[in-house]
N, C-alpha and C. Protein backbone atom coordinates (compact mmCIF):
# COMPACT_ATOMS: atom_id res chain seq x y z
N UNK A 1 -9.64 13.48 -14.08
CA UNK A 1 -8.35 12.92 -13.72
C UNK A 1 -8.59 11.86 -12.63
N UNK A 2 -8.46 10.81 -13.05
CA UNK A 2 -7.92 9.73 -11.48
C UNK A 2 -7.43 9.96 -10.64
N UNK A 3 -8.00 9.22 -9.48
CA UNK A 3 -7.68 9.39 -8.13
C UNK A 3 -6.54 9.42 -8.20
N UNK A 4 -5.84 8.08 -8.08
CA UNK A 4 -4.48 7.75 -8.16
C UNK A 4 -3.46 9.19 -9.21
N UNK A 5 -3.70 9.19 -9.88
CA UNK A 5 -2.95 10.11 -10.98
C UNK A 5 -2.45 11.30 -9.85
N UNK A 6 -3.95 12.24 -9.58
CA UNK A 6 -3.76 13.10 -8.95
C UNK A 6 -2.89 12.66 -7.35
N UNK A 7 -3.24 11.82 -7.39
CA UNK A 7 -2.45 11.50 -6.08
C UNK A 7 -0.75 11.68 -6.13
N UNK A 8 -0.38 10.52 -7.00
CA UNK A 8 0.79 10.89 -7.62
C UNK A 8 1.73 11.95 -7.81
N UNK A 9 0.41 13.03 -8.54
CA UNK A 9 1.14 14.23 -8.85
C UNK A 9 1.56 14.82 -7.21
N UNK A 10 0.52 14.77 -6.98
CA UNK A 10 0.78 15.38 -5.72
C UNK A 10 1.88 14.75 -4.40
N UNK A 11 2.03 14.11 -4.57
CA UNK A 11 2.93 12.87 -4.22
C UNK A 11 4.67 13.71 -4.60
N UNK A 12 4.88 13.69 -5.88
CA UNK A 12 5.91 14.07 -6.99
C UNK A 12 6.17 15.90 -6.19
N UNK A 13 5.04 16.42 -6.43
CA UNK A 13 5.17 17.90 -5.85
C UNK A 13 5.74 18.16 -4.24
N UNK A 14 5.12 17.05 -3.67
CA UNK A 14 5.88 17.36 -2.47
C UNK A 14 7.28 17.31 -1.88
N UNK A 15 7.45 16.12 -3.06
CA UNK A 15 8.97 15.69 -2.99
C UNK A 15 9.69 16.62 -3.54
N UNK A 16 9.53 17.12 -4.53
CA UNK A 16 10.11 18.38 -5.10
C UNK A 16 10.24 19.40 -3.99
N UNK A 17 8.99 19.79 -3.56
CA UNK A 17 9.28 20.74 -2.27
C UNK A 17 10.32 20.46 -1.34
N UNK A 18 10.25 19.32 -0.79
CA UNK A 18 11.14 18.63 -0.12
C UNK A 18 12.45 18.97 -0.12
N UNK A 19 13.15 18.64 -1.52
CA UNK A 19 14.25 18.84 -1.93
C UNK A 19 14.46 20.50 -2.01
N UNK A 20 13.62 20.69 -2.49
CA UNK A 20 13.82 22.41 -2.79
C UNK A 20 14.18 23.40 -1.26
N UNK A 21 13.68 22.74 0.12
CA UNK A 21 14.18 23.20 1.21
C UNK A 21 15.53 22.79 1.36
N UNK A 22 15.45 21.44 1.25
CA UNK A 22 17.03 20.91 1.73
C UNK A 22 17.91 21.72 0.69
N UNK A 23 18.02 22.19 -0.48
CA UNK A 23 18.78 22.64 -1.45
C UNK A 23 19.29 23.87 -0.96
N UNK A 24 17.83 25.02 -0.54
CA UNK A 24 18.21 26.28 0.05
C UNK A 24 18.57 26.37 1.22
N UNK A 25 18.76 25.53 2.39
CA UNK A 25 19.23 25.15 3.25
C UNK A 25 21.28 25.39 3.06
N UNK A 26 20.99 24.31 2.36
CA UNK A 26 22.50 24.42 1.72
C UNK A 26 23.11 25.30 1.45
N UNK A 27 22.53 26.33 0.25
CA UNK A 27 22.89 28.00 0.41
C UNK A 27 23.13 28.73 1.24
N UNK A 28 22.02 28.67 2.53
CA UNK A 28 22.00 29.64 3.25
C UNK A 28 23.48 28.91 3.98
N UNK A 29 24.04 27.85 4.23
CA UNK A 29 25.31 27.45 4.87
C UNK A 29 26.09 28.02 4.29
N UNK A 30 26.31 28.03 2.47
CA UNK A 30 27.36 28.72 2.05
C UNK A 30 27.44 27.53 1.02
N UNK A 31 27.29 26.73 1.06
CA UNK A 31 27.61 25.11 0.24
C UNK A 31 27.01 25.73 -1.03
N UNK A 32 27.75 26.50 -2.04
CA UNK A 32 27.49 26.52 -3.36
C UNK A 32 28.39 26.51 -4.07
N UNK A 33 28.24 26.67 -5.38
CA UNK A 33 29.68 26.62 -6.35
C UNK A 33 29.75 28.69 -6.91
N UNK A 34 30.90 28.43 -6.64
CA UNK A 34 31.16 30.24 -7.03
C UNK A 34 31.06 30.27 -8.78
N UNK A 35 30.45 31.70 -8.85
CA UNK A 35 30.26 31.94 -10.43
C UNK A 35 31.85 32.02 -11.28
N UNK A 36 32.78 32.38 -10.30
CA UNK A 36 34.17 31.96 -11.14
C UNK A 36 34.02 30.85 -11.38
N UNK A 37 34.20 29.71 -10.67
CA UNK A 37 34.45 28.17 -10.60
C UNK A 37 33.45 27.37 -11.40
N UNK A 38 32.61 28.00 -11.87
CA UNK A 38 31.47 27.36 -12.64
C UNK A 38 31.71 27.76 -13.96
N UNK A 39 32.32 29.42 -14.38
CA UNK A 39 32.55 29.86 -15.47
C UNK A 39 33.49 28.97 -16.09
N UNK A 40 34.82 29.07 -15.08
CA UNK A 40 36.19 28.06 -15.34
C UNK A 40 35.96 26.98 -16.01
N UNK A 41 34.92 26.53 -15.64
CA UNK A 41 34.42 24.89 -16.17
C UNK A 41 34.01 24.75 -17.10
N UNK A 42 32.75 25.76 -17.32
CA UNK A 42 32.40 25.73 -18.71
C UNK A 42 33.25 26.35 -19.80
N UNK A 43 34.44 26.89 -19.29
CA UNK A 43 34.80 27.48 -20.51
C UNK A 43 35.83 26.06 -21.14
N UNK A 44 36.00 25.26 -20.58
CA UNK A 44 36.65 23.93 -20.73
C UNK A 44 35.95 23.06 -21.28
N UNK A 45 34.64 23.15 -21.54
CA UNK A 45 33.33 21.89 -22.48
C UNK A 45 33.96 22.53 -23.97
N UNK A 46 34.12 20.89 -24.20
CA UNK A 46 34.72 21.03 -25.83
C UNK A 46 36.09 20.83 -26.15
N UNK A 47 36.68 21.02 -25.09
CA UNK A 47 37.92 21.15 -25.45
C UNK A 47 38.43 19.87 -24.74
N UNK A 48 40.17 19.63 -25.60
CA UNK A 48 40.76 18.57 -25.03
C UNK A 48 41.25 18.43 -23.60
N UNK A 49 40.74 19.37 -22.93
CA UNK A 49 41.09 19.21 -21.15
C UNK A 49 40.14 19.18 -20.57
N UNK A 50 38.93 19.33 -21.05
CA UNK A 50 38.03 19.39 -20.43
C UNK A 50 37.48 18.90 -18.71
N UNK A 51 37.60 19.85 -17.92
CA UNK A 51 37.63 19.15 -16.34
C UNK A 51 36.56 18.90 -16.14
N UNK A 52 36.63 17.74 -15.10
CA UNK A 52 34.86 17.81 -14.25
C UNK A 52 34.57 19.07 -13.12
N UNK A 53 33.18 18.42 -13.12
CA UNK A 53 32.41 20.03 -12.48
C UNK A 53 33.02 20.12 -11.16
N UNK A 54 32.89 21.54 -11.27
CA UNK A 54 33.43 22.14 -9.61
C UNK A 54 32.62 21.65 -8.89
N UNK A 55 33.24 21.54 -7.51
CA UNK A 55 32.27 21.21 -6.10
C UNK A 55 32.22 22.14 -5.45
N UNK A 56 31.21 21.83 -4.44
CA UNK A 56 30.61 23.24 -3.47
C UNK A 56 31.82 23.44 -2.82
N UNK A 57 31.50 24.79 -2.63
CA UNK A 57 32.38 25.44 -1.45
C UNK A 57 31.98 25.95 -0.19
N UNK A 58 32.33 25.53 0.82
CA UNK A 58 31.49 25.99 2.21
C UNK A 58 32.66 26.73 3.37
């Protein structure tokens, strides 16, 4: 594998990590979407009312 390549990857992985703190960060505040409010939504794909996605709740 190339330098560069592997670099990259590794590059890509960290950023992922990155995000993956800031994300659970967020949780631990409370900033998520409730499993009602997510169910609600999907049960609306397909149909003629179909709403947009719930937002976090904190």
């Amino acid at each position: 594998m190339p330098a560069n390549h592997y670099l990259e990857q590794e590059e890509h992985n960290e950023q992922l990590n990155q995000e993956t703190i800031v994300r659970w960060q967020e949780i631990e505040q409370g900033k998520v979407v409730t499993h009602d409010a997510m169910s609600k939504w999907l049960d609306t794909w397909g149909s003629d009312d179909e709403s947009g996605r719930p937002l976090c709740e904190s």
